[in-house]
N, C-alpha and C. Protein backbone atom coordinates (compact mmCIF):
# COMPACT_ATOMS: atom_id res chain seq x y z
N UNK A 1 18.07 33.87 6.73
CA UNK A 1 17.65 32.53 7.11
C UNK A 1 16.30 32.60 7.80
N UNK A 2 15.29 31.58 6.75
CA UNK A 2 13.83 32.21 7.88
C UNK A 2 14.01 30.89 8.85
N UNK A 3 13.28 31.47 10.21
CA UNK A 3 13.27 30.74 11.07
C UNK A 3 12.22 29.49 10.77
N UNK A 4 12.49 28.15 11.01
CA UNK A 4 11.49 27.06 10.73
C UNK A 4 11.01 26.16 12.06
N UNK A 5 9.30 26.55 12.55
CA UNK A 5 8.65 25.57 13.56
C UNK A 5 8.33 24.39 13.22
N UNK A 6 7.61 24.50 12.28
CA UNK A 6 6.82 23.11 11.72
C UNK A 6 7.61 22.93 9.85
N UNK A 7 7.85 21.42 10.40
CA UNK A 7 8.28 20.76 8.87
C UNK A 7 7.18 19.88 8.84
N UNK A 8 7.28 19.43 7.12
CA UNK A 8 6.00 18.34 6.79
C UNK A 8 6.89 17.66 6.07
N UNK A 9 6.97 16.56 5.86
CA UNK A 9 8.03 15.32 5.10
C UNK A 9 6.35 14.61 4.18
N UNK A 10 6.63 14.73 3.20
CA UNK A 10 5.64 14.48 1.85
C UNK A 10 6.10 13.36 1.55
N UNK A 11 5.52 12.30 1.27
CA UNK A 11 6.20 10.81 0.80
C UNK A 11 5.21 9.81 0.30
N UNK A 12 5.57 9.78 -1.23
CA UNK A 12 4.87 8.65 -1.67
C UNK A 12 6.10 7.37 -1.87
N UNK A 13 5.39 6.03 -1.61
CA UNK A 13 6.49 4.82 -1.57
C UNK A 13 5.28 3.89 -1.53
N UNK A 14 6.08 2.88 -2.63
CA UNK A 14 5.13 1.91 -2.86
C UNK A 14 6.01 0.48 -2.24
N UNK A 15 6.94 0.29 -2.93
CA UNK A 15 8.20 -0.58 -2.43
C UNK A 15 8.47 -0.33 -0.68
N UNK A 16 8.50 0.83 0.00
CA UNK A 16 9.01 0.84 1.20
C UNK A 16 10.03 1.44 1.04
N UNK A 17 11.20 2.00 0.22
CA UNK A 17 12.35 2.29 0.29
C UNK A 17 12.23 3.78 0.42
N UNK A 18 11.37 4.37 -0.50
CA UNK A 18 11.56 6.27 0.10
C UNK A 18 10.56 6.00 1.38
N UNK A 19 9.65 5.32 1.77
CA UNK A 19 8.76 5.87 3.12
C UNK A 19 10.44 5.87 3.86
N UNK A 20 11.26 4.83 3.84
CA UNK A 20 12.63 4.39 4.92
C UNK A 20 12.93 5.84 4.45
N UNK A 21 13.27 6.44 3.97
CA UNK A 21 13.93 7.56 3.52
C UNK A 21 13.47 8.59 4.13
N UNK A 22 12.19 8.96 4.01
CA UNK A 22 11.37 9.70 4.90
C UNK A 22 11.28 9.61 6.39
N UNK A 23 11.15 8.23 6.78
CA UNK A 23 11.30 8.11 8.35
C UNK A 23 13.03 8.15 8.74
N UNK A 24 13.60 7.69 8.12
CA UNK A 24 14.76 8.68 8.69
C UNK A 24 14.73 10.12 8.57
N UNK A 25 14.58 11.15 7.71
CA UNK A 25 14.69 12.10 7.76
C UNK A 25 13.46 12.58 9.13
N UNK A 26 12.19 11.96 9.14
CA UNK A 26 11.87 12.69 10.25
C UNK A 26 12.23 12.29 11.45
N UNK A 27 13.57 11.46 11.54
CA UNK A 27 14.17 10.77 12.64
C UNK A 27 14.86 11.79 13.03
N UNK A 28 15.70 12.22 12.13
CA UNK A 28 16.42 13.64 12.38
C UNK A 28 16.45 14.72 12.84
N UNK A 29 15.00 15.11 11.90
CA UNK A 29 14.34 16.49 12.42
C UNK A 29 13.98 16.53 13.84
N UNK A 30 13.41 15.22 13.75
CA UNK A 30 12.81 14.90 16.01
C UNK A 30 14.28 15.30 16.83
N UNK A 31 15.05 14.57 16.22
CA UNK A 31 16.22 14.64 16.84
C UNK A 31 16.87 16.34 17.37
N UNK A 32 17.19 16.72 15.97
CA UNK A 32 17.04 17.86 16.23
C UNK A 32 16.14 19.28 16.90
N UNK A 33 15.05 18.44 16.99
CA UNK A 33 14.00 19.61 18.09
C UNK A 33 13.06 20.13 17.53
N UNK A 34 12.89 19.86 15.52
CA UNK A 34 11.51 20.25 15.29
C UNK A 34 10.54 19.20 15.47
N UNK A 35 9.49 20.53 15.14
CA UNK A 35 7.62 19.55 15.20
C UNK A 35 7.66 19.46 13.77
N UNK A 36 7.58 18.11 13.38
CA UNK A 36 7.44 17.26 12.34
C UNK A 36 6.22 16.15 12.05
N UNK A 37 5.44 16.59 10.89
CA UNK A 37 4.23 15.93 10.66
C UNK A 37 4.86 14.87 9.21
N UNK A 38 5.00 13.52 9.57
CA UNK A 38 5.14 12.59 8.08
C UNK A 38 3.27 12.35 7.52
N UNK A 39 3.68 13.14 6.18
CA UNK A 39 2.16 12.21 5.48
C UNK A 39 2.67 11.34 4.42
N UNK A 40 2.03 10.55 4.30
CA UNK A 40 2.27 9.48 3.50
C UNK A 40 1.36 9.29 2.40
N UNK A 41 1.44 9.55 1.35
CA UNK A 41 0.61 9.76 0.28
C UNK A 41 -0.28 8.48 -0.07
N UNK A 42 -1.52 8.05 -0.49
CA UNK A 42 -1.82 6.83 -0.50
C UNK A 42 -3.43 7.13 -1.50
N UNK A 43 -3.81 5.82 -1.60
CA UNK A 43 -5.75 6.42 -2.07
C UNK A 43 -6.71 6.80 -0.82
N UNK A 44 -5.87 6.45 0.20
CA UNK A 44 -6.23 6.84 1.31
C UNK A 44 -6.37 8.03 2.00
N UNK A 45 -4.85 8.44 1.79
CA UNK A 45 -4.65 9.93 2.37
C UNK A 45 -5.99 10.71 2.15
N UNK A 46 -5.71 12.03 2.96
CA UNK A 46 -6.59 13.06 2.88
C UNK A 46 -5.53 14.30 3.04
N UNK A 47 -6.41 14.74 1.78
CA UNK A 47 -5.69 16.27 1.75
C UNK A 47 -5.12 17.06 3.19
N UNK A 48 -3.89 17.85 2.34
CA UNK A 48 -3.11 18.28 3.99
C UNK A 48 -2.64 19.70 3.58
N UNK A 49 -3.05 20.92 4.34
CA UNK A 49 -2.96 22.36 4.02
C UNK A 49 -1.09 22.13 3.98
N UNK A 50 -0.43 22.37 3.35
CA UNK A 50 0.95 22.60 3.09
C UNK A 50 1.46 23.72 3.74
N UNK A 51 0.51 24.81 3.54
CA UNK A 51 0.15 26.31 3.73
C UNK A 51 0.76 26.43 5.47
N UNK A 52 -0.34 25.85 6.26
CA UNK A 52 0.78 25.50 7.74
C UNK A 52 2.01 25.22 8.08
N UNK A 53 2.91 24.81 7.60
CA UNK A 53 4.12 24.16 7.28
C UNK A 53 5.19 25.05 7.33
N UNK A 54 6.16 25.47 7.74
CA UNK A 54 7.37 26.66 7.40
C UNK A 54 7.96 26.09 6.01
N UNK A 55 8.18 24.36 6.24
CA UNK A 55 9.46 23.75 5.32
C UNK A 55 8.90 22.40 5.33
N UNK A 56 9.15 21.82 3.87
CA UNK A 56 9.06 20.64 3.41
C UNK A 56 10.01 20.23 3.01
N UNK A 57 10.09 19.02 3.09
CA UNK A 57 10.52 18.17 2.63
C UNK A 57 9.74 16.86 1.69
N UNK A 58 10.22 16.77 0.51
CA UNK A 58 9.24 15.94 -0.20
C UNK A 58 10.00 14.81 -1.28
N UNK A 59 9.50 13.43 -1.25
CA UNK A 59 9.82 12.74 -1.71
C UNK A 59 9.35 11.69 -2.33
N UNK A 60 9.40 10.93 -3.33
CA UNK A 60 9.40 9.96 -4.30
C UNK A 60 9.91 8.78 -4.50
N UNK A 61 10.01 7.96 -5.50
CA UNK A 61 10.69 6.71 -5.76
C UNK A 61 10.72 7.28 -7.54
N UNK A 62 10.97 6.89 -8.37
CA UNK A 62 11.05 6.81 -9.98
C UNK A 62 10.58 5.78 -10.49
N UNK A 63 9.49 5.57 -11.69
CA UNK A 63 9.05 4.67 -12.02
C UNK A 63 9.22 4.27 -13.49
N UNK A 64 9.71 3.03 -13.87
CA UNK A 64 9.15 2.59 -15.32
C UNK A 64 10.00 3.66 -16.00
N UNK A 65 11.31 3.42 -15.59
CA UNK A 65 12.45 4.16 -16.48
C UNK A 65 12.04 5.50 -16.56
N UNK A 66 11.93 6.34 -15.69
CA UNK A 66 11.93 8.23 -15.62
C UNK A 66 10.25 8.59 -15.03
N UNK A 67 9.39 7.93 -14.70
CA UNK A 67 8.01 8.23 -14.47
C UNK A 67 8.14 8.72 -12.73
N UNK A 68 7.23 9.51 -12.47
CA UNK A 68 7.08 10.25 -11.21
C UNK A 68 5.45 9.56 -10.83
N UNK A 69 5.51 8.72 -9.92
CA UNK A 69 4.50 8.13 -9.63
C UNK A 69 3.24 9.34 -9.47
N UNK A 70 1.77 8.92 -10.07
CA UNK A 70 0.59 9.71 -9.98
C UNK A 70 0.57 10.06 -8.89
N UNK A 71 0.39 9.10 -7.84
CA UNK A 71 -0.05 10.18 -6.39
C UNK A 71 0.74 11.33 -6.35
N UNK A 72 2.26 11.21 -6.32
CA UNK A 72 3.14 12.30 -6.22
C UNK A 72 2.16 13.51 -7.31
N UNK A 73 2.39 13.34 -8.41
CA UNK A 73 1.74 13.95 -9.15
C UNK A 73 0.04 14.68 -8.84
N UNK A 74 -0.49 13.82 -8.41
CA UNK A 74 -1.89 14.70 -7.97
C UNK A 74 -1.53 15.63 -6.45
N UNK A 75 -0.61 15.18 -5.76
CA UNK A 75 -0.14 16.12 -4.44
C UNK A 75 0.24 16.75 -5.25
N UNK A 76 1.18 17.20 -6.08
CA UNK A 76 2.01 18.38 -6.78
C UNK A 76 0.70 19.27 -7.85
N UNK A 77 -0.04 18.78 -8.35
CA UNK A 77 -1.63 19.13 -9.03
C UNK A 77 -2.06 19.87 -7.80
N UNK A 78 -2.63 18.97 -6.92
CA UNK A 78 -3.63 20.04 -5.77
C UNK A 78 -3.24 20.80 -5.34
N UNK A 79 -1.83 20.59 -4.49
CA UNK A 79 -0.93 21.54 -3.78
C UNK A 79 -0.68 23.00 -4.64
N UNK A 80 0.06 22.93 -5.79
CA UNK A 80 0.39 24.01 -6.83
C UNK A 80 -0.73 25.04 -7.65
N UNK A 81 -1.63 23.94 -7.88
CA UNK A 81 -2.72 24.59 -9.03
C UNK A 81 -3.91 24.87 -8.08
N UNK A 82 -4.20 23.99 -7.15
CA UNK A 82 -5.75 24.21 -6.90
C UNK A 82 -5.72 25.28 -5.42
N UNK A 83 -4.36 24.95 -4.64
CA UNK A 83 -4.12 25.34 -3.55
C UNK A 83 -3.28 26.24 -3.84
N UNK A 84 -2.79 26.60 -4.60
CA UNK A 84 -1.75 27.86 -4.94
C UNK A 84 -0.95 28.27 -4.19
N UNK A 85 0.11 26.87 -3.44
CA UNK A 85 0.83 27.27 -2.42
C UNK A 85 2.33 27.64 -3.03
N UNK A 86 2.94 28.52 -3.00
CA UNK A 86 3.96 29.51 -3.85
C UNK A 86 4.56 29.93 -2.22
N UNK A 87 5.87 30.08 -2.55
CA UNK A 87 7.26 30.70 -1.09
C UNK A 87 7.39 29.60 -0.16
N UNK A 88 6.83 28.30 -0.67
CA UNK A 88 7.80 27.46 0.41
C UNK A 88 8.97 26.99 0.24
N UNK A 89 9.78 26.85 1.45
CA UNK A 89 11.02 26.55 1.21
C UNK A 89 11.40 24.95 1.24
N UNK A 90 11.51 24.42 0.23
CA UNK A 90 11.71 22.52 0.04
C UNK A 90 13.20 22.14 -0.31
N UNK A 91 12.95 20.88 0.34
CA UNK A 91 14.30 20.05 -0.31
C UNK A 91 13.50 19.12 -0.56
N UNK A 92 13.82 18.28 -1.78
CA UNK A 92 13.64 17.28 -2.65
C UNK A 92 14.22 15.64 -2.25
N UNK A 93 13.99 14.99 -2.29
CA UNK A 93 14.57 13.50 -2.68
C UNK A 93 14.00 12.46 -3.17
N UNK A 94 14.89 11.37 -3.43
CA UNK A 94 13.99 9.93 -3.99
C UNK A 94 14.64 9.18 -3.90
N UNK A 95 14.16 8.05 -3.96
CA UNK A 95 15.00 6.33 -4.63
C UNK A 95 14.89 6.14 -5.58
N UNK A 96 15.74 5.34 -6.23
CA UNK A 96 16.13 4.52 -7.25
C UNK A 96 16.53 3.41 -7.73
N UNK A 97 16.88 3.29 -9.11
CA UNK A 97 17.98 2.27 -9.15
C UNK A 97 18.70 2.37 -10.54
N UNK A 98 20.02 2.52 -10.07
CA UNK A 98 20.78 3.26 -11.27
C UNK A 98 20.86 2.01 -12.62
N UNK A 99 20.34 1.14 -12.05
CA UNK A 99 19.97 0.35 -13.55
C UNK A 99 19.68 0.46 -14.37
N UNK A 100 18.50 1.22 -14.04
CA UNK A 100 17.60 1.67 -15.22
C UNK A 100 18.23 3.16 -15.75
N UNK A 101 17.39 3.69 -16.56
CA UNK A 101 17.61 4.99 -17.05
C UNK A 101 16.83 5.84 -16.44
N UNK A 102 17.30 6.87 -16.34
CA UNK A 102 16.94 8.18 -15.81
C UNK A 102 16.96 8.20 -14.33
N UNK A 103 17.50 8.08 -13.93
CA UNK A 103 17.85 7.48 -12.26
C UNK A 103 16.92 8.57 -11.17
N UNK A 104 16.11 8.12 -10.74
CA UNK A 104 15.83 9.49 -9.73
C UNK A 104 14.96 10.45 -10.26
N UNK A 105 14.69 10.35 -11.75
CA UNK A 105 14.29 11.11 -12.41
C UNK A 105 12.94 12.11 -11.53
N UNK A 106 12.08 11.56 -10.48
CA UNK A 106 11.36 12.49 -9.72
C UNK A 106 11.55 13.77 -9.04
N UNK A 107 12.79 13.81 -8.72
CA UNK A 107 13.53 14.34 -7.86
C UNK A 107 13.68 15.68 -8.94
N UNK A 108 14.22 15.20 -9.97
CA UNK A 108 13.95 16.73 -11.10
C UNK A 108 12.66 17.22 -11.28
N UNK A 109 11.81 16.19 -12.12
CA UNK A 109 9.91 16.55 -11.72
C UNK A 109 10.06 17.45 -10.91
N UNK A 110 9.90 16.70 -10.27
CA UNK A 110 9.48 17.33 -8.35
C UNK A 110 9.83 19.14 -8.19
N UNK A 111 11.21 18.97 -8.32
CA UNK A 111 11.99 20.35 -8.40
C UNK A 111 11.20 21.17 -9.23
N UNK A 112 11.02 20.46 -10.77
CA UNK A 112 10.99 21.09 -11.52
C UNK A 112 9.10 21.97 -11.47
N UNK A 113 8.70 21.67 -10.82
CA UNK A 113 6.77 21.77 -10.48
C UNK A 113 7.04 23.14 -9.33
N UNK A 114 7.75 22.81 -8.43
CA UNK A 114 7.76 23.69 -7.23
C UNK A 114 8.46 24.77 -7.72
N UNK A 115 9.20 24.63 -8.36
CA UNK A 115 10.47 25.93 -8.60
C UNK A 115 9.23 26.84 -9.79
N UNK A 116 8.34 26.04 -10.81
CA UNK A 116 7.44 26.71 -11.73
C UNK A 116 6.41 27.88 -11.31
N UNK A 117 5.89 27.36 -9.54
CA UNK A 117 5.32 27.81 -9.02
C UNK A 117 5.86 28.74 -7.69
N UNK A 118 7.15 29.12 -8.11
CA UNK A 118 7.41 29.84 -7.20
C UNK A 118 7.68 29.42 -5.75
N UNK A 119 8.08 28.47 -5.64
CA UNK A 119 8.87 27.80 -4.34
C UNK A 119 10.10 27.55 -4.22
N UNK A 120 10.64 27.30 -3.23
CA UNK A 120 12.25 27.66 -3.06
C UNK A 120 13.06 26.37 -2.90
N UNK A 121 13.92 25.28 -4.07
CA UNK A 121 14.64 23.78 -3.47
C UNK A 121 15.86 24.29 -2.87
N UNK A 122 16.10 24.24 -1.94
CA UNK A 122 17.13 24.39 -0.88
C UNK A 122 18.16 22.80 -1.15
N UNK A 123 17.86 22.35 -1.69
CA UNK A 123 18.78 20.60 -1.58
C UNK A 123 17.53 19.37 -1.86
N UNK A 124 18.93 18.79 -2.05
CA UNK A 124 18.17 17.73 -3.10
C UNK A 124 18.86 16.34 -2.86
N UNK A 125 18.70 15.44 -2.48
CA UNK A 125 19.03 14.16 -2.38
C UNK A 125 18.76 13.17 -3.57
N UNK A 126 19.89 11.61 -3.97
CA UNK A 126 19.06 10.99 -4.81
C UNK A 126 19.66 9.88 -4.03
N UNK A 127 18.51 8.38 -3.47
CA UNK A 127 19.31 7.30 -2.67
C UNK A 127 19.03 5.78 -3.90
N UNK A 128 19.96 5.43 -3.68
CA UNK A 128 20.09 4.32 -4.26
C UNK A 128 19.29 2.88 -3.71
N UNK A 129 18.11 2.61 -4.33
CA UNK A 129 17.22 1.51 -3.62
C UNK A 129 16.92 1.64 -1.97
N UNK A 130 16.95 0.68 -1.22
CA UNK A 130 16.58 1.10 0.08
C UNK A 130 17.86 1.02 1.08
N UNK A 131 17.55 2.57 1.72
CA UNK A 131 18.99 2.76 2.33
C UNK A 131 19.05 2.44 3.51
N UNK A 132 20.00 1.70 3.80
CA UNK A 132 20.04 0.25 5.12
C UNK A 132 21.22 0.20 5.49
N UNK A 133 22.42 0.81 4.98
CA UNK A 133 23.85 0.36 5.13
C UNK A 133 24.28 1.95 5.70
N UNK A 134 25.18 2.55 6.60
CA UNK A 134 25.32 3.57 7.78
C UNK A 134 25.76 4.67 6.42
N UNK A 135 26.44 4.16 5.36
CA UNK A 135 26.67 5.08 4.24
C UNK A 135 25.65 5.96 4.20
N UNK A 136 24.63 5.38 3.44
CA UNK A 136 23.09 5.93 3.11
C UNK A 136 22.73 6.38 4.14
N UNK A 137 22.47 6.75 5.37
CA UNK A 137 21.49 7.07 6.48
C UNK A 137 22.36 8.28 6.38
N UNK A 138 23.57 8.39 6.36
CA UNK A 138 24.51 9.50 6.64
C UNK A 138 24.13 10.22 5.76
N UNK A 139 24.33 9.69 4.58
CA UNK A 139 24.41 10.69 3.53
C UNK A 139 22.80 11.80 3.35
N UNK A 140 21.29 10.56 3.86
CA UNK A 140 20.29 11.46 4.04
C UNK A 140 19.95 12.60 5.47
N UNK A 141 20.87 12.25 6.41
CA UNK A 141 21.07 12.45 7.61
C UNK A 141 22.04 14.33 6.89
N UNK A 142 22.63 14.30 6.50
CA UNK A 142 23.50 15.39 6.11
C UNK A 142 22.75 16.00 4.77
N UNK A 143 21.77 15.43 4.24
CA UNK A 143 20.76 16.27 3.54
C UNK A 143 19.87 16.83 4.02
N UNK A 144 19.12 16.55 5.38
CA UNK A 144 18.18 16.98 6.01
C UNK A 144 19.41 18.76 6.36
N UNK A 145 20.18 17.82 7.13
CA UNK A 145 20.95 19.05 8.08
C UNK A 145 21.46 20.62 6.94
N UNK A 146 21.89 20.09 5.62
CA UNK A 146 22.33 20.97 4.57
C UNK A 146 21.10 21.58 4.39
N UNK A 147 19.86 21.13 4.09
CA UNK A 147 18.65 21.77 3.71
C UNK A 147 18.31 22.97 4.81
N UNK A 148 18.53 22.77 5.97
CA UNK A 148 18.35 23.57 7.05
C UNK A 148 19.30 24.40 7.40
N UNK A 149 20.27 24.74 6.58
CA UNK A 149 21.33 25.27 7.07
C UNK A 149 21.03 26.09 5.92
N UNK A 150 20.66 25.71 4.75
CA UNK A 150 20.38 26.71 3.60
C UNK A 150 19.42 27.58 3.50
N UNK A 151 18.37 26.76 4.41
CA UNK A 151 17.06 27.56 4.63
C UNK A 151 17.12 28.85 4.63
């Protein structure tokens, strides 16, 4: 089990429902006693060394029936290819809506980019639209804690 100082919670959200997803999880981590940096992906953002970080956490929404929104995608581009960050240890998540097809479908992406490049998914979450009801908080509340226990 490597020991973890600093987490980074990665989050693109256009709707609001994964940023909620994200600020609970770094509700948690505070809770629990790490130093936790939320970036929030945007045209705004500015690049963020990953490389500092022990453990991520990173997350999404699904778009347009199975699509992994671009920003996500250019963080997973810079981060992987240009920054060649390889041995971190991540857990994954996203929102959805099981309406459509391919539910969550980022959450595989996602996995599927980091694991190519040699990084480690420890757990994986998928939440259903925006999670507001004590079900959902629990259930991401006990993904943070599983991810860290797997670490």
């Amino acid at each position: 089990m490597k020991h973890v100082h600093k987490i980074l919670v990665v989050v693109y959200s256009a709707s609001g429902y994964t940023k909620r997803s994200a600020s609970i999880i770094e509700n948690k981590l505070i809770g629990m006693g790490y130093e936790v940096y939320l970036h929030i992906l945007s045209k705004e953002s500015k690049d963020i060394n990953v490389a500092n970080y022990d453990f991520m956490f990173i997350g999404s929404p699904t778009y347009d029936r199975g699509k992994t929104p671009k920003p996500m995608l250019n963080f997973l581009k810079k981060t992987l290819k240009e920054d060649k960050v390889t041995g971190m240890t991540c857990a994954v998540f996203g929102n959805g809506e099981t309406q459509w097809g391919n539910y969550c479908k980022a959450v595989d992406e996602i996995t599927y980019h980091l694991k190519k490049y040699g990084n480690r998914i420890v757990n994986q979450v998928r939440i259903e639209q925006n999670p507001v009801n004590d079900y959902q908080i629990e259930a991401i509340e006990n993904f943070v804690v599983e991810a860290l226990r797997r670490n």
